[in-house]
C-alpha atoms as a PDB file:
ATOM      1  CA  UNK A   1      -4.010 -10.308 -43.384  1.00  0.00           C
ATOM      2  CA  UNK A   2      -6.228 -11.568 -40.463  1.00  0.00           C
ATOM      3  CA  UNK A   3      -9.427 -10.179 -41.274  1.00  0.00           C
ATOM      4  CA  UNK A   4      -9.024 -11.803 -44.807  1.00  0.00           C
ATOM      5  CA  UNK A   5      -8.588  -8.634 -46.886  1.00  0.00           C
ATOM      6  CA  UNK A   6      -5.716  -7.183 -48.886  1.00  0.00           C
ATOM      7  CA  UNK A   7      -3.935  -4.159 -48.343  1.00  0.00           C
ATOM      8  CA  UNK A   8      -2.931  -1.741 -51.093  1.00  0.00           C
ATOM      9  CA  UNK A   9       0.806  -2.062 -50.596  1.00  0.00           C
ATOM     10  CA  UNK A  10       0.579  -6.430 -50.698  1.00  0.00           C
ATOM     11  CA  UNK A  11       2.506  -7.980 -53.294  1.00  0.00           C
ATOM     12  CA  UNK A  12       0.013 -10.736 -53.583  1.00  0.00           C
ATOM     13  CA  UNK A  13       0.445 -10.220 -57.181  1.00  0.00           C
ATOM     14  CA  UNK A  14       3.940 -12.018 -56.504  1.00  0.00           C
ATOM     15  CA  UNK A  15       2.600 -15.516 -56.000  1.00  0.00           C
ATOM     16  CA  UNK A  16       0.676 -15.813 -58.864  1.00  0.00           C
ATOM     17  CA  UNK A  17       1.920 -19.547 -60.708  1.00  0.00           C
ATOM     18  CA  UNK A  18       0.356 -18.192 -63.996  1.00  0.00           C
ATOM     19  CA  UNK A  19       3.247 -15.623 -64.701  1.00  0.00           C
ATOM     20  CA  UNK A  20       4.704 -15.421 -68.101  1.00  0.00           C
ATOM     21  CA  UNK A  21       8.549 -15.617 -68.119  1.00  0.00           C
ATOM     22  CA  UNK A  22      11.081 -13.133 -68.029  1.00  0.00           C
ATOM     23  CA  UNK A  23      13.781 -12.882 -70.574  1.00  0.00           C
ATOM     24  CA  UNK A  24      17.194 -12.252 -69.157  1.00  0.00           C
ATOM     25  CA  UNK A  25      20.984 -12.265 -70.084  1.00  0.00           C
ATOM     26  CA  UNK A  26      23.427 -13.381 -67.742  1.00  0.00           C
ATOM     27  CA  UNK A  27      27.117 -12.084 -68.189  1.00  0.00           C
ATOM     28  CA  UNK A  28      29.891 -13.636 -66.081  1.00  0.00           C
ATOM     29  CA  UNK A  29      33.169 -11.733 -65.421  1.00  0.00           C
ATOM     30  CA  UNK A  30      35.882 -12.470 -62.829  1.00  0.00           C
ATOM     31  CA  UNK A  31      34.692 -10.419 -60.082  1.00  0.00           C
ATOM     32  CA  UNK A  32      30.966 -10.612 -60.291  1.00  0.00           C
ATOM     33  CA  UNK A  33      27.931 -11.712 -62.349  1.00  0.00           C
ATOM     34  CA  UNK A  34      25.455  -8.932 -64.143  1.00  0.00           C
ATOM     35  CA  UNK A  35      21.735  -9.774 -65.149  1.00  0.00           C
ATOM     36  CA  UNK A  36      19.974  -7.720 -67.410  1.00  0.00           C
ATOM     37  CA  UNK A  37      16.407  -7.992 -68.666  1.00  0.00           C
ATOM     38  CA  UNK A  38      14.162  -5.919 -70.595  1.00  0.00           C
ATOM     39  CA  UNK A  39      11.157  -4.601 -68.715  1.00  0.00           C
ATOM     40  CA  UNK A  40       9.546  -1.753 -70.667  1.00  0.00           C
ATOM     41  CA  UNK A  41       6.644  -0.240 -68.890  1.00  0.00           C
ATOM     42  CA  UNK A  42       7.355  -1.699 -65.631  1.00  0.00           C
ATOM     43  CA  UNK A  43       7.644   0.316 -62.673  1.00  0.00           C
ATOM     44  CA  UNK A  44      10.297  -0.353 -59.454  1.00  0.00           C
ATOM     45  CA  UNK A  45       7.473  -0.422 -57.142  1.00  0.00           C
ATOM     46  CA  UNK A  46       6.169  -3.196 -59.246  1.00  0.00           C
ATOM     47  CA  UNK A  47       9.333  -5.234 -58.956  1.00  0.00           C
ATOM     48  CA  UNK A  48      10.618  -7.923 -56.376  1.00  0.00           C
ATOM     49  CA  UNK A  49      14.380  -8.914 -56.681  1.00  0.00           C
ATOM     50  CA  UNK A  50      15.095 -11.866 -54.068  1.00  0.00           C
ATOM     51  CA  UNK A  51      19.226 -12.728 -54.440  1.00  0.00           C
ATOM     52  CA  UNK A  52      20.450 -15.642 -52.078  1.00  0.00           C
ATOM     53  CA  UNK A  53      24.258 -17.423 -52.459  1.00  0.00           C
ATOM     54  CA  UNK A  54      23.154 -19.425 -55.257  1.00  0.00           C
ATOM     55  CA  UNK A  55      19.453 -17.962 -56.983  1.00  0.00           C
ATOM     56  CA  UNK A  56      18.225 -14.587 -57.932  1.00  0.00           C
ATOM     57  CA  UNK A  57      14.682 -14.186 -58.272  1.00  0.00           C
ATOM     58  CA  UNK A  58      12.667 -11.786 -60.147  1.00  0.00           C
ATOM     59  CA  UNK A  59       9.113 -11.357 -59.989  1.00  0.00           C
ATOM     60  CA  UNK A  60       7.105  -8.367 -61.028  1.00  0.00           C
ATOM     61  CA  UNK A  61       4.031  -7.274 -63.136  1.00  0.00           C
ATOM     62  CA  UNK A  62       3.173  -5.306 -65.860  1.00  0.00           C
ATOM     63  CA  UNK A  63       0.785  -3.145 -65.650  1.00  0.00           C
ATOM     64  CA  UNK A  64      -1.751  -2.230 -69.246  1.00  0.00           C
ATOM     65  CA  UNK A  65      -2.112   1.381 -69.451  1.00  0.00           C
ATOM     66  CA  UNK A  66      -4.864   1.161 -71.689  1.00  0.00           C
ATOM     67  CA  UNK A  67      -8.665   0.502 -69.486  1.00  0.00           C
ATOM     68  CA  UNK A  68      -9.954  -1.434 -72.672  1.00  0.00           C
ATOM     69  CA  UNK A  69     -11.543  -4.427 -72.434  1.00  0.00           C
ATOM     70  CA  UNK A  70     -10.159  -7.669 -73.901  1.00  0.00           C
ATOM     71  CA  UNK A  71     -13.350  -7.545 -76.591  1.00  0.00           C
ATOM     72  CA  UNK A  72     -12.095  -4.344 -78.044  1.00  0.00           C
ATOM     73  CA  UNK A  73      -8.545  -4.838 -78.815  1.00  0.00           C
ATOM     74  CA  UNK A  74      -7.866  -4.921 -82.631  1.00  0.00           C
ATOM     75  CA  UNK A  75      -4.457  -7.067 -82.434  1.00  0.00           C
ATOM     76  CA  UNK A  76      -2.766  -7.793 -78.490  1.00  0.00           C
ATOM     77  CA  UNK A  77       0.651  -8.898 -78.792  1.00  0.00           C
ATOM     78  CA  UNK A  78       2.072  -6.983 -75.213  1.00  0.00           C
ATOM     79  CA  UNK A  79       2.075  -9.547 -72.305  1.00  0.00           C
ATOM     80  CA  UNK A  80       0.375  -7.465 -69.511  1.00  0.00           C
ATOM     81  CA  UNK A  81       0.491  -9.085 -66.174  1.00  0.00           C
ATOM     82  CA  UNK A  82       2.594 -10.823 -63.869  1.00  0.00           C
ATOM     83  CA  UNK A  83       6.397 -12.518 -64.866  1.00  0.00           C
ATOM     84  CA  UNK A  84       9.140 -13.989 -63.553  1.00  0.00           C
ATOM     85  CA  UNK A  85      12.336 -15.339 -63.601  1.00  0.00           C
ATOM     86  CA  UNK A  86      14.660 -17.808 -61.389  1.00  0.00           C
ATOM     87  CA  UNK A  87      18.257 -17.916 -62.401  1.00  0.00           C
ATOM     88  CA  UNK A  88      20.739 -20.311 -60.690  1.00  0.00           C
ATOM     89  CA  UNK A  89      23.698 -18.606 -60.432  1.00  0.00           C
ATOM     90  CA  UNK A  90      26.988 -20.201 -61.654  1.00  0.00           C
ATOM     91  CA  UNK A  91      29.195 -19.069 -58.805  1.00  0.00           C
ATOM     92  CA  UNK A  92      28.462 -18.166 -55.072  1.00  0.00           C
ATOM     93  CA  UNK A  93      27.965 -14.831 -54.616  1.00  0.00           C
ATOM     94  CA  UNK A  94      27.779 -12.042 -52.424  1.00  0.00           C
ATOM     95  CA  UNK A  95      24.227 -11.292 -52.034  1.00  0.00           C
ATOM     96  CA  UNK A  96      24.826  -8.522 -49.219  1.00  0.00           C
ATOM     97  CA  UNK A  97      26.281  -6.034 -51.947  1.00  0.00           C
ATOM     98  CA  UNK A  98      24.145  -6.696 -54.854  1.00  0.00           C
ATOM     99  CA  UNK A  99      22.452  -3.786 -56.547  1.00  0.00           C
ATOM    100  CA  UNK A 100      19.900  -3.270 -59.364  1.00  0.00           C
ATOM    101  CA  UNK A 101      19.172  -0.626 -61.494  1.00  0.00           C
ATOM    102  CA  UNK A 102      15.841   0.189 -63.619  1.00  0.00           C
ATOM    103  CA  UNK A 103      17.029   2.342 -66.675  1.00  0.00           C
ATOM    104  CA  UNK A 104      15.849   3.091 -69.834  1.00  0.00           C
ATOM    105  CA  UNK A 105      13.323  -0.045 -69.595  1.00  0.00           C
ATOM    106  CA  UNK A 106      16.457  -2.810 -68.617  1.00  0.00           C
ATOM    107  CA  UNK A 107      16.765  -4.199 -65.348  1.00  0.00           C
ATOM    108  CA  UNK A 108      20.568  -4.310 -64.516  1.00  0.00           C
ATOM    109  CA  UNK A 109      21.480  -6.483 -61.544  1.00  0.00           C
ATOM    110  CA  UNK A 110      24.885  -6.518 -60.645  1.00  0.00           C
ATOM    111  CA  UNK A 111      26.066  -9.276 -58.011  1.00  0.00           C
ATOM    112  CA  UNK A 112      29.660  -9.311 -56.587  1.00  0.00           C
ATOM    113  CA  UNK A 113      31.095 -13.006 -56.998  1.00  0.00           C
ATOM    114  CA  UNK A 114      32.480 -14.496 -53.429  1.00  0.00           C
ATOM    115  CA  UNK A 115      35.891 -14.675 -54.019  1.00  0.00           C
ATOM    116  CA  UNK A 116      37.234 -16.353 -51.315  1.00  0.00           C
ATOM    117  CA  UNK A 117      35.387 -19.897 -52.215  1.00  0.00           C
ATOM    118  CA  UNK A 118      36.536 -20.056 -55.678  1.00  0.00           C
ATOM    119  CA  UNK A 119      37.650 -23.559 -56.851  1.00  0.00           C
ATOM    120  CA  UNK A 120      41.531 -24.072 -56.427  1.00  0.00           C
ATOM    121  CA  UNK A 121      43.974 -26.712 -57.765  1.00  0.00           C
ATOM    122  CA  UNK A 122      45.651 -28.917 -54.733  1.00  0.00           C
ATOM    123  CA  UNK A 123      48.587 -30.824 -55.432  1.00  0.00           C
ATOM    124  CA  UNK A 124      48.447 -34.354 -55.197  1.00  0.00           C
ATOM    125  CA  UNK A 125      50.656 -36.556 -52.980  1.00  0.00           C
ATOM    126  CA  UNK A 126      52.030 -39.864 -54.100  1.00  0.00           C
ATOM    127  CA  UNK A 127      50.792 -41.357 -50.337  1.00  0.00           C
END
């Protein structure tokens, strides 16, 4: 912003190089390629899902309900704060008709494949 201060809405939060990493598993079928990653506690408005032909990026932070102050935890084994996660995808894809879903605490991210530039066998010619 110009006059150097944040606004509520700013996903400043984003760019943060200090994130801890997002687990995810990657399932490829024939038609399209589904990421899912668990993300208890995380809200959708805390989420950033970036999808180009060939990298999906997710970025996002979670949030610790609790006001306490590092000094008066007993044990702290929840990672609260920022993740994320860049996945090269095996296969172009069409990132126009991707969709996610937040569920039950899983991130499901479901990305059609491009079939028209799958690989395809060419015969060879004896010239």
């Amino acid at each position: 912003m110009p006059d150097g201060k944040k606004s509520e809405n700013s996903h400043d939060w984003l760019e943060d190089e200090d994130d801890g990493q997002l687990a995810v598993d990657v399932i490829q079928k024939d038609d399209q390629i589904v990421i899912v990653a668990p993300i208890a506690g995380v809200k959708k408005e805390d989420l950033d899902i970036a999808i180009s032909e060939e990298m999906v990026s997710i970025k996002g932070v979670r949030r610790s309900p609790s006001d306490a102050g590092h000094d008066h935890y007993l044990i702290q084994e929840c990672y609260w704060g920022p993740f994320s996660r860049n996945y090269i995808l095996p296969a172009t894809v069409n990132s126009d008709e991707a969709r996610a879903v937040l569920k039950d605490g899983l991130l499901t991210i479901t990305i059609p494949r491009d079939l028209k530039s799958r690989a395809k066998s060419i015969e060879i010619s004896d010239e």
